[in-house]
N, C-alpha and C. Protein backbone atom coordinates (compact mmCIF):
# COMPACT_ATOMS: atom_id res chain seq x y z
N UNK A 1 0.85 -1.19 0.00
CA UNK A 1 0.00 0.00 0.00
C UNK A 1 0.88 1.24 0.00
N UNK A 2 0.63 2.10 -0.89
CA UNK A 2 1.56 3.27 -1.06
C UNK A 2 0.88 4.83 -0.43
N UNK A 3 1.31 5.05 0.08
CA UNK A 3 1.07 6.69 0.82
C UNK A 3 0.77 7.64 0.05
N UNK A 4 -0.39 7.94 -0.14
CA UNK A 4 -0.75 9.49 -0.99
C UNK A 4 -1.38 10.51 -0.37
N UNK A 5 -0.78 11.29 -0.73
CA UNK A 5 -1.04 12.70 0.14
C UNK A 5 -2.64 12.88 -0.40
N UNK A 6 -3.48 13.61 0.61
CA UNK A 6 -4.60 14.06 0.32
C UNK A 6 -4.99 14.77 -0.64
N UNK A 7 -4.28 15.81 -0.69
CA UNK A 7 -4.35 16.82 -1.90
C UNK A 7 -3.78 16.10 -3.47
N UNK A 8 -3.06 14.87 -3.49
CA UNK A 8 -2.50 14.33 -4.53
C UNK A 8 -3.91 13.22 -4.81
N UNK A 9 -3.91 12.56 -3.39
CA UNK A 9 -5.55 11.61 -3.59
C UNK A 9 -6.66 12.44 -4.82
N UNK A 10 -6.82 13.46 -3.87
CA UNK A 10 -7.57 14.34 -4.73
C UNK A 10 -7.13 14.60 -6.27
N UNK A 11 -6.32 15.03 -6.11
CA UNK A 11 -5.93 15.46 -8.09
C UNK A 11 -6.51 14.40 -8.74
N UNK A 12 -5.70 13.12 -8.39
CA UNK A 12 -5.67 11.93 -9.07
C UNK A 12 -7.53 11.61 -9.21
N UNK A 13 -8.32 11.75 -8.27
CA UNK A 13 -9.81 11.10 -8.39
C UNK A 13 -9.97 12.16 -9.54
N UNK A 14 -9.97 13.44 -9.14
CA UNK A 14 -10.49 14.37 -10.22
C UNK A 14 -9.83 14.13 -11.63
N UNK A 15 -8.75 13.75 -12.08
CA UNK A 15 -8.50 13.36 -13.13
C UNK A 15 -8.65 12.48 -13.68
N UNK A 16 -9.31 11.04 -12.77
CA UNK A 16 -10.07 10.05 -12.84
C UNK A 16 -11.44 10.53 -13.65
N UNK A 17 -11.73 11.31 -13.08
CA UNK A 17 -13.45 11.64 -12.82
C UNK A 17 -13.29 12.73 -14.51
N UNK A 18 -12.33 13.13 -14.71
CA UNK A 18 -12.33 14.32 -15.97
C UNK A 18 -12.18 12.87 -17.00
N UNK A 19 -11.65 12.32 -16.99
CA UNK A 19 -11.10 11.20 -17.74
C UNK A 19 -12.37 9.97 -18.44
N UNK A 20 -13.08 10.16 -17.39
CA UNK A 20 -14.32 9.49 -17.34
C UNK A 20 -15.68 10.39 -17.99
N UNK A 21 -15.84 11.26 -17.77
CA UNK A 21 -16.52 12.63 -18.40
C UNK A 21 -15.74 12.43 -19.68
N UNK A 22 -14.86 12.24 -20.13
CA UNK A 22 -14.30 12.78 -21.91
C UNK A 22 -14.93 11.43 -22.52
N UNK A 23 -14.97 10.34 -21.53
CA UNK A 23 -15.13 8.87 -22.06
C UNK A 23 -16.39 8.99 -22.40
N UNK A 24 -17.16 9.44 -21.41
CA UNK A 24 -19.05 9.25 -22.03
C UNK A 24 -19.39 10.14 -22.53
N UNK A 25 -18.57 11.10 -22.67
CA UNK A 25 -18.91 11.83 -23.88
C UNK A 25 -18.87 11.53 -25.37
N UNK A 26 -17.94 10.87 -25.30
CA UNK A 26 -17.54 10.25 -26.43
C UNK A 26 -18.36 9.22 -27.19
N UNK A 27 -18.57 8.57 -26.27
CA UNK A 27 -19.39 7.55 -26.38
C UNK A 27 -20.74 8.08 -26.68
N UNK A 28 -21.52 9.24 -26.26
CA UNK A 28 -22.59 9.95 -26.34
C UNK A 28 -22.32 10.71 -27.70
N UNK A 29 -21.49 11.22 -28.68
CA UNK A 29 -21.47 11.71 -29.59
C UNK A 29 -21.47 10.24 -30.54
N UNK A 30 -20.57 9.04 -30.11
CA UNK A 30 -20.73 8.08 -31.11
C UNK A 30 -22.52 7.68 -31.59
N UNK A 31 -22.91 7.51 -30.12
CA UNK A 31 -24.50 7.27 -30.22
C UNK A 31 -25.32 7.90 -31.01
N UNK A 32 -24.66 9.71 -30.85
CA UNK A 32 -25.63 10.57 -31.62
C UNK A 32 -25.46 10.37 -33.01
N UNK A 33 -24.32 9.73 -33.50
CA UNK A 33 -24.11 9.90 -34.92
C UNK A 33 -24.67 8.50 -35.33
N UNK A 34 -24.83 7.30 -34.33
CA UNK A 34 -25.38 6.26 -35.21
C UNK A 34 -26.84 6.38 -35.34
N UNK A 35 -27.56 7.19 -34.46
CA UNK A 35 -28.71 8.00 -34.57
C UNK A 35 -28.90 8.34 -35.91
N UNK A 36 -28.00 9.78 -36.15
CA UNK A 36 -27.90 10.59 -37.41
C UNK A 36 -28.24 9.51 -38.54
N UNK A 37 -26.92 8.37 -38.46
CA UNK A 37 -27.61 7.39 -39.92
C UNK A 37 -28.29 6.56 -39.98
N UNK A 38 -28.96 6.74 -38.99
CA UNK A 38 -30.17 5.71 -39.11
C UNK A 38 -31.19 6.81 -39.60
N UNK A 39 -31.31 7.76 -39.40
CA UNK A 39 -32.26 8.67 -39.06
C UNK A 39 -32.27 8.96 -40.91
N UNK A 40 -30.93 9.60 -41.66
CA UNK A 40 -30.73 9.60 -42.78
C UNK A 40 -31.62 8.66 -43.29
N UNK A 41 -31.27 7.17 -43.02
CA UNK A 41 -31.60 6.46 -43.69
C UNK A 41 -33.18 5.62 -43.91
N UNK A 42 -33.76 6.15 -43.28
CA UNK A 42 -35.42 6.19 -42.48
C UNK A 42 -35.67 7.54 -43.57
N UNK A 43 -35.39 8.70 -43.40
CA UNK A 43 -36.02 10.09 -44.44
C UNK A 43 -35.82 9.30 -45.78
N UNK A 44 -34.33 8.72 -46.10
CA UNK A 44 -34.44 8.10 -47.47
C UNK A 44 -35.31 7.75 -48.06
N UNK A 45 -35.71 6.18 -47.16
CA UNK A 45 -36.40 5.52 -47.66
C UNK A 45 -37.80 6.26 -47.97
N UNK A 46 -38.23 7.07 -46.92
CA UNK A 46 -39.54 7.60 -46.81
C UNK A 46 -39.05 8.62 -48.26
N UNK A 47 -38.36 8.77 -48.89
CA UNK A 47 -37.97 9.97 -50.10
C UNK A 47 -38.50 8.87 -51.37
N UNK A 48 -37.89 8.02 -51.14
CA UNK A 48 -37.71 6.68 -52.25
C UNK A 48 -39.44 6.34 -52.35
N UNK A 49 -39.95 6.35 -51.37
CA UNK A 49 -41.45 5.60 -50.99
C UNK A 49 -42.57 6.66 -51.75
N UNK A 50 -42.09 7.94 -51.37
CA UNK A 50 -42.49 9.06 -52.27
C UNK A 50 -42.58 9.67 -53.57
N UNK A 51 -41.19 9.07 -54.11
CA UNK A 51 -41.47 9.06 -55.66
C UNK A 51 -41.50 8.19 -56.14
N UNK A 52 -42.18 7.16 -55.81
CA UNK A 52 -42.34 5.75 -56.45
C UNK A 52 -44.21 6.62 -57.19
């Protein structure tokens, strides 16, 4: 078990915790974009269905 100062404890969670925030963000923009092409691809069809 290694000795960490409080104020270092701290940095380290918070850079944990920032680290983790960039992650689901990320993950939340991937989501939004598989959204986007699905979403594209749903107006398509409904475009295609239209000028038939």
């Amino acid at each position: 078990y290694t000795h960490i100062e409080p104020k270092d404890l701290h940095k380290k969670l918070r850079e944990d915790k920032e680290e983790k925030k960039n992650e689901d963000l990320k993950n939340l923009i991937d989501q939004l974009i598989e959204q986007q092409k699905l979403t594209m691809k749903v107006l398509e069809a409904i475009t295609e269905r239209i000028k038939e």
